[in-house]
N, C-alpha and C. Protein backbone atom coordinates (compact mmCIF):
# COMPACT_ATOMS: atom_id res chain seq x y z
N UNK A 1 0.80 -1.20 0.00
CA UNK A 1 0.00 0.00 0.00
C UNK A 1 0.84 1.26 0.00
N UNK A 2 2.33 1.20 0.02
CA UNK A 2 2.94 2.75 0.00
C UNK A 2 3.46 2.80 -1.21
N UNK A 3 3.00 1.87 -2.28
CA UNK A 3 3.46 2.52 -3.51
C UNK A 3 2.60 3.19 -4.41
N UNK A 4 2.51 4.07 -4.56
CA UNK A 4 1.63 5.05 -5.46
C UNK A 4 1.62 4.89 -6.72
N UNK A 5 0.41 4.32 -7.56
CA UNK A 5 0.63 3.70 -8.66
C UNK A 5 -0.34 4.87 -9.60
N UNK A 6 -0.95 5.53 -8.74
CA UNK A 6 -1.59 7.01 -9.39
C UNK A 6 -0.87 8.17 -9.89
N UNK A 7 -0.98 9.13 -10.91
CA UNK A 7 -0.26 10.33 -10.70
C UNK A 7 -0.99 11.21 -9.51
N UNK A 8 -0.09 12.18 -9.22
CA UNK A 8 -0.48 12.95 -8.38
C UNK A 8 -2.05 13.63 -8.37
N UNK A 9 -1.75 14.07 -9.82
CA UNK A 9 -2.91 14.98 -10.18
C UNK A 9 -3.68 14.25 -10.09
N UNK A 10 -4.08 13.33 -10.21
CA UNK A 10 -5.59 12.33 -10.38
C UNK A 10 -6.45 12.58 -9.54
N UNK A 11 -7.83 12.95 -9.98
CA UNK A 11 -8.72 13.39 -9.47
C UNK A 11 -9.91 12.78 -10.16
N UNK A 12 -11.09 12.23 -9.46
CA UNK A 12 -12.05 11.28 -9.82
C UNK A 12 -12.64 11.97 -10.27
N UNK A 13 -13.32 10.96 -11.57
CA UNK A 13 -14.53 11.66 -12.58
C UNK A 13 -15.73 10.62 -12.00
N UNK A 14 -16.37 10.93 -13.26
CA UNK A 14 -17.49 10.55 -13.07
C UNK A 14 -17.95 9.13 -13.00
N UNK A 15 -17.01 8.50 -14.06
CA UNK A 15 -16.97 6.91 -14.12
C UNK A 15 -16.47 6.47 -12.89
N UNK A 16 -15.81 7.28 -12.25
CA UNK A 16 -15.53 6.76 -10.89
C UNK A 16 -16.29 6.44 -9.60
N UNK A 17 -17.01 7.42 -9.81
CA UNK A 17 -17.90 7.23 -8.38
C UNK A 17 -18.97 6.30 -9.26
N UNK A 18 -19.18 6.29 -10.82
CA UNK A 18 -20.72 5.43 -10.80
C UNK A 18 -20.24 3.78 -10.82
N UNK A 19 -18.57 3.29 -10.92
CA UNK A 19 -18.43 1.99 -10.48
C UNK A 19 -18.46 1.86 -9.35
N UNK A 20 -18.08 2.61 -8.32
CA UNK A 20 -18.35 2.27 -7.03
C UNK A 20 -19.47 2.11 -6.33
N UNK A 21 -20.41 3.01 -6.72
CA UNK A 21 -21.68 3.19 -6.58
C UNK A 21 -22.28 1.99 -6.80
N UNK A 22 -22.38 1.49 -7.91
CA UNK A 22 -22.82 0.54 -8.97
C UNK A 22 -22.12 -0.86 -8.30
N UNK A 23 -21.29 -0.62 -7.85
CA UNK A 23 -20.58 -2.16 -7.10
C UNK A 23 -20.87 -2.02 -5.74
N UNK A 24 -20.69 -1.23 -5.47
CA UNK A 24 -21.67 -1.36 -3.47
C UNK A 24 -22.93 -1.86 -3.47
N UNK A 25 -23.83 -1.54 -4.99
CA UNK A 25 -24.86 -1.56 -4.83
C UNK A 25 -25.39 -3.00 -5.13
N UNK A 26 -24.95 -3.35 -6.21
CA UNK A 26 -24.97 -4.52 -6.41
C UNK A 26 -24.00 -5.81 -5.72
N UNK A 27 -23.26 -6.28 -5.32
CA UNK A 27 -22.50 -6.75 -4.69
C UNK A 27 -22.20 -8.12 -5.14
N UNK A 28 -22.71 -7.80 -6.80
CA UNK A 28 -21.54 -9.47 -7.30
C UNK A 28 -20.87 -9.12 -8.01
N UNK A 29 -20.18 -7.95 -7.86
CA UNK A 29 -18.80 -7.74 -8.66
C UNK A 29 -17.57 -7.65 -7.56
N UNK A 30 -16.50 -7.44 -8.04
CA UNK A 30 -15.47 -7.31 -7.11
C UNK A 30 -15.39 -5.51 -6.29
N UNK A 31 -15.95 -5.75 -4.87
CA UNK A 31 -15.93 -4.26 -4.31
C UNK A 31 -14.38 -3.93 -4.17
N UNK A 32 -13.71 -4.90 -3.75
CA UNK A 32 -12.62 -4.78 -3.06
C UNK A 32 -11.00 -4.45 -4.28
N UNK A 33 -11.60 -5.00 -5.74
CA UNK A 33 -10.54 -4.71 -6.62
C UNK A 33 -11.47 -3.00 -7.24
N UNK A 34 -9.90 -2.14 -7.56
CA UNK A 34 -10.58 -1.15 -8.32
C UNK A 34 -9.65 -1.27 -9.72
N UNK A 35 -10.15 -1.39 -10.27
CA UNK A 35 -9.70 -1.32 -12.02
C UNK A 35 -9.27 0.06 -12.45
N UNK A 36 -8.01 0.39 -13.22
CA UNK A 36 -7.12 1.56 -12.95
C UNK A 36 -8.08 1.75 -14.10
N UNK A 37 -8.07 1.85 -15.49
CA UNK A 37 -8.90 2.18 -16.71
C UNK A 37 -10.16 2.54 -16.70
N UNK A 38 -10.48 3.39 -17.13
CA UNK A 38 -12.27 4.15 -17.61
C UNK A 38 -12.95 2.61 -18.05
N UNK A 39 -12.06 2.11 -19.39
CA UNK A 39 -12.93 1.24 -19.94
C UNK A 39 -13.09 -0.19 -18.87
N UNK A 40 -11.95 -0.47 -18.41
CA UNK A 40 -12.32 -1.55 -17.38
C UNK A 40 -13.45 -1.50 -16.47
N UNK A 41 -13.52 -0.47 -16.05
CA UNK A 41 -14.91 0.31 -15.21
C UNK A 41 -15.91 0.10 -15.68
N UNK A 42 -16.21 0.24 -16.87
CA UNK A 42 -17.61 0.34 -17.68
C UNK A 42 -17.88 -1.68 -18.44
N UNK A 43 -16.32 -2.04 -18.24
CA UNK A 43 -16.88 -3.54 -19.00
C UNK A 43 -17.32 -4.17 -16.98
N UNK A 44 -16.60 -3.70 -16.37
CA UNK A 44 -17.06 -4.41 -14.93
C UNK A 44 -18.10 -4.39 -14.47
N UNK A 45 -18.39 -3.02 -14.47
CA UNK A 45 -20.19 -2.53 -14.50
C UNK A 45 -21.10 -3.20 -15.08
N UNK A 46 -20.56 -3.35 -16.63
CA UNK A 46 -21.70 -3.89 -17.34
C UNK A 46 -21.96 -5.27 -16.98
N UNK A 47 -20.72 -6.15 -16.63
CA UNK A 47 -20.51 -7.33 -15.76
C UNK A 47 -21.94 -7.49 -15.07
N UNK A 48 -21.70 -6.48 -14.33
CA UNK A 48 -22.43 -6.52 -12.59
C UNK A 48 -23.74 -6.33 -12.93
N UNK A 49 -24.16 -5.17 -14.08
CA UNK A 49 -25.83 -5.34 -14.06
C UNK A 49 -26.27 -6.52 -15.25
N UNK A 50 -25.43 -7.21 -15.64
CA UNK A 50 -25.94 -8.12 -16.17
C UNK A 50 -26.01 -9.31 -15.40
N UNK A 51 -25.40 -9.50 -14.53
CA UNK A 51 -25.31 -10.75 -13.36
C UNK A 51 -26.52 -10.09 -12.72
N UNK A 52 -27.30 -8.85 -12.43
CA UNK A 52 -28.41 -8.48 -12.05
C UNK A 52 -29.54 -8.77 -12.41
N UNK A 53 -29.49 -8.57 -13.98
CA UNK A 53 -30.65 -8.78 -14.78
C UNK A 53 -30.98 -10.43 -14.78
N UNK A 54 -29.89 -11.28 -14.96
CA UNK A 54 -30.16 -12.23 -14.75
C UNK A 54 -30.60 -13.42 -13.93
N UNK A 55 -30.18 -12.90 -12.42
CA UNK A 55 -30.50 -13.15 -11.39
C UNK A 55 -32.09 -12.94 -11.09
N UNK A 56 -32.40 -11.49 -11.69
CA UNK A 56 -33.94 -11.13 -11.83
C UNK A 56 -35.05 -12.03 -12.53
N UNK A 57 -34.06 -13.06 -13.57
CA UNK A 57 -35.31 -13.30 -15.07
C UNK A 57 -35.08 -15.10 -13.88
N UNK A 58 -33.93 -15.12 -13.98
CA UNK A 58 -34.35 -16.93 -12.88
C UNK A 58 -35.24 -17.00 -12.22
N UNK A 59 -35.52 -15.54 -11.06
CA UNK A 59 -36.15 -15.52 -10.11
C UNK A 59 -37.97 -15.28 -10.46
N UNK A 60 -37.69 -14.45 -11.53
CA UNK A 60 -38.88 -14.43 -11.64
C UNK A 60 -39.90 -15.54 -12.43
N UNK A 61 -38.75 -16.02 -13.22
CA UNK A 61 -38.91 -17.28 -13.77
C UNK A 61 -39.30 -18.30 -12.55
N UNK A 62 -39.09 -18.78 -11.86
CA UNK A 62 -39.26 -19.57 -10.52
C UNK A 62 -40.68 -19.11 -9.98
N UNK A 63 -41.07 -18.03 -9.93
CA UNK A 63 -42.48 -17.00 -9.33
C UNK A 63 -43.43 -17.50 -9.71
N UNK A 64 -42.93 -17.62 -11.50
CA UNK A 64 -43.87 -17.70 -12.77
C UNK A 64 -44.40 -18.85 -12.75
N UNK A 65 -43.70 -20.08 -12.70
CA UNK A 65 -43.98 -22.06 -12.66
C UNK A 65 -45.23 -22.10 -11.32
N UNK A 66 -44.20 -21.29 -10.42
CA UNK A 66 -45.11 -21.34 -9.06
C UNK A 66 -46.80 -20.87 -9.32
C-alpha cells in the first residue's frame, strides 16, 4: 500500500464514483478490486448489471412455474 501507482494529479470523474456506486450496490462484482482504466470500469459494470438482470429473469422465472 505505500506505492503510489496514481499520478499525483488524479482526481475522480465521473466513471468513478458510478463503479463504485454501482458495485456497493450490487454486490456481485469485485468491491474490493478497483480497475485503474475508464474502460475496465464500464466492461465491470456492465458485468455486474448483467449478473443483475439475470438473477432477476431466474427468479422471476421460478415465481412464474409457481
Amino acid at each position: 500500500m505505500s506505492d503510489r501507482i496514481e499520478p499525483r494529479a488524479w482526481r475522480p470523474k465521473f466513471i468513478d464514483y458510478l463503479y463504485v456506486s454501482l458495485t456497493n450496490a450490487a454486490a456481485f462484482s469485485p468491491t474490493d478490486t478497483m480497475p485503474l482504466s475508464a474502460m475496465a470500469k464500464c466492461i465491470m459494470g456492465l458485468q455486474s448489471i448483467v449478473s443483475l438482470v439475470t438473477i432477476g429473469l431466474i427468479i422471476s422465472r421460478a415465481v412464474n412455474i409457481l
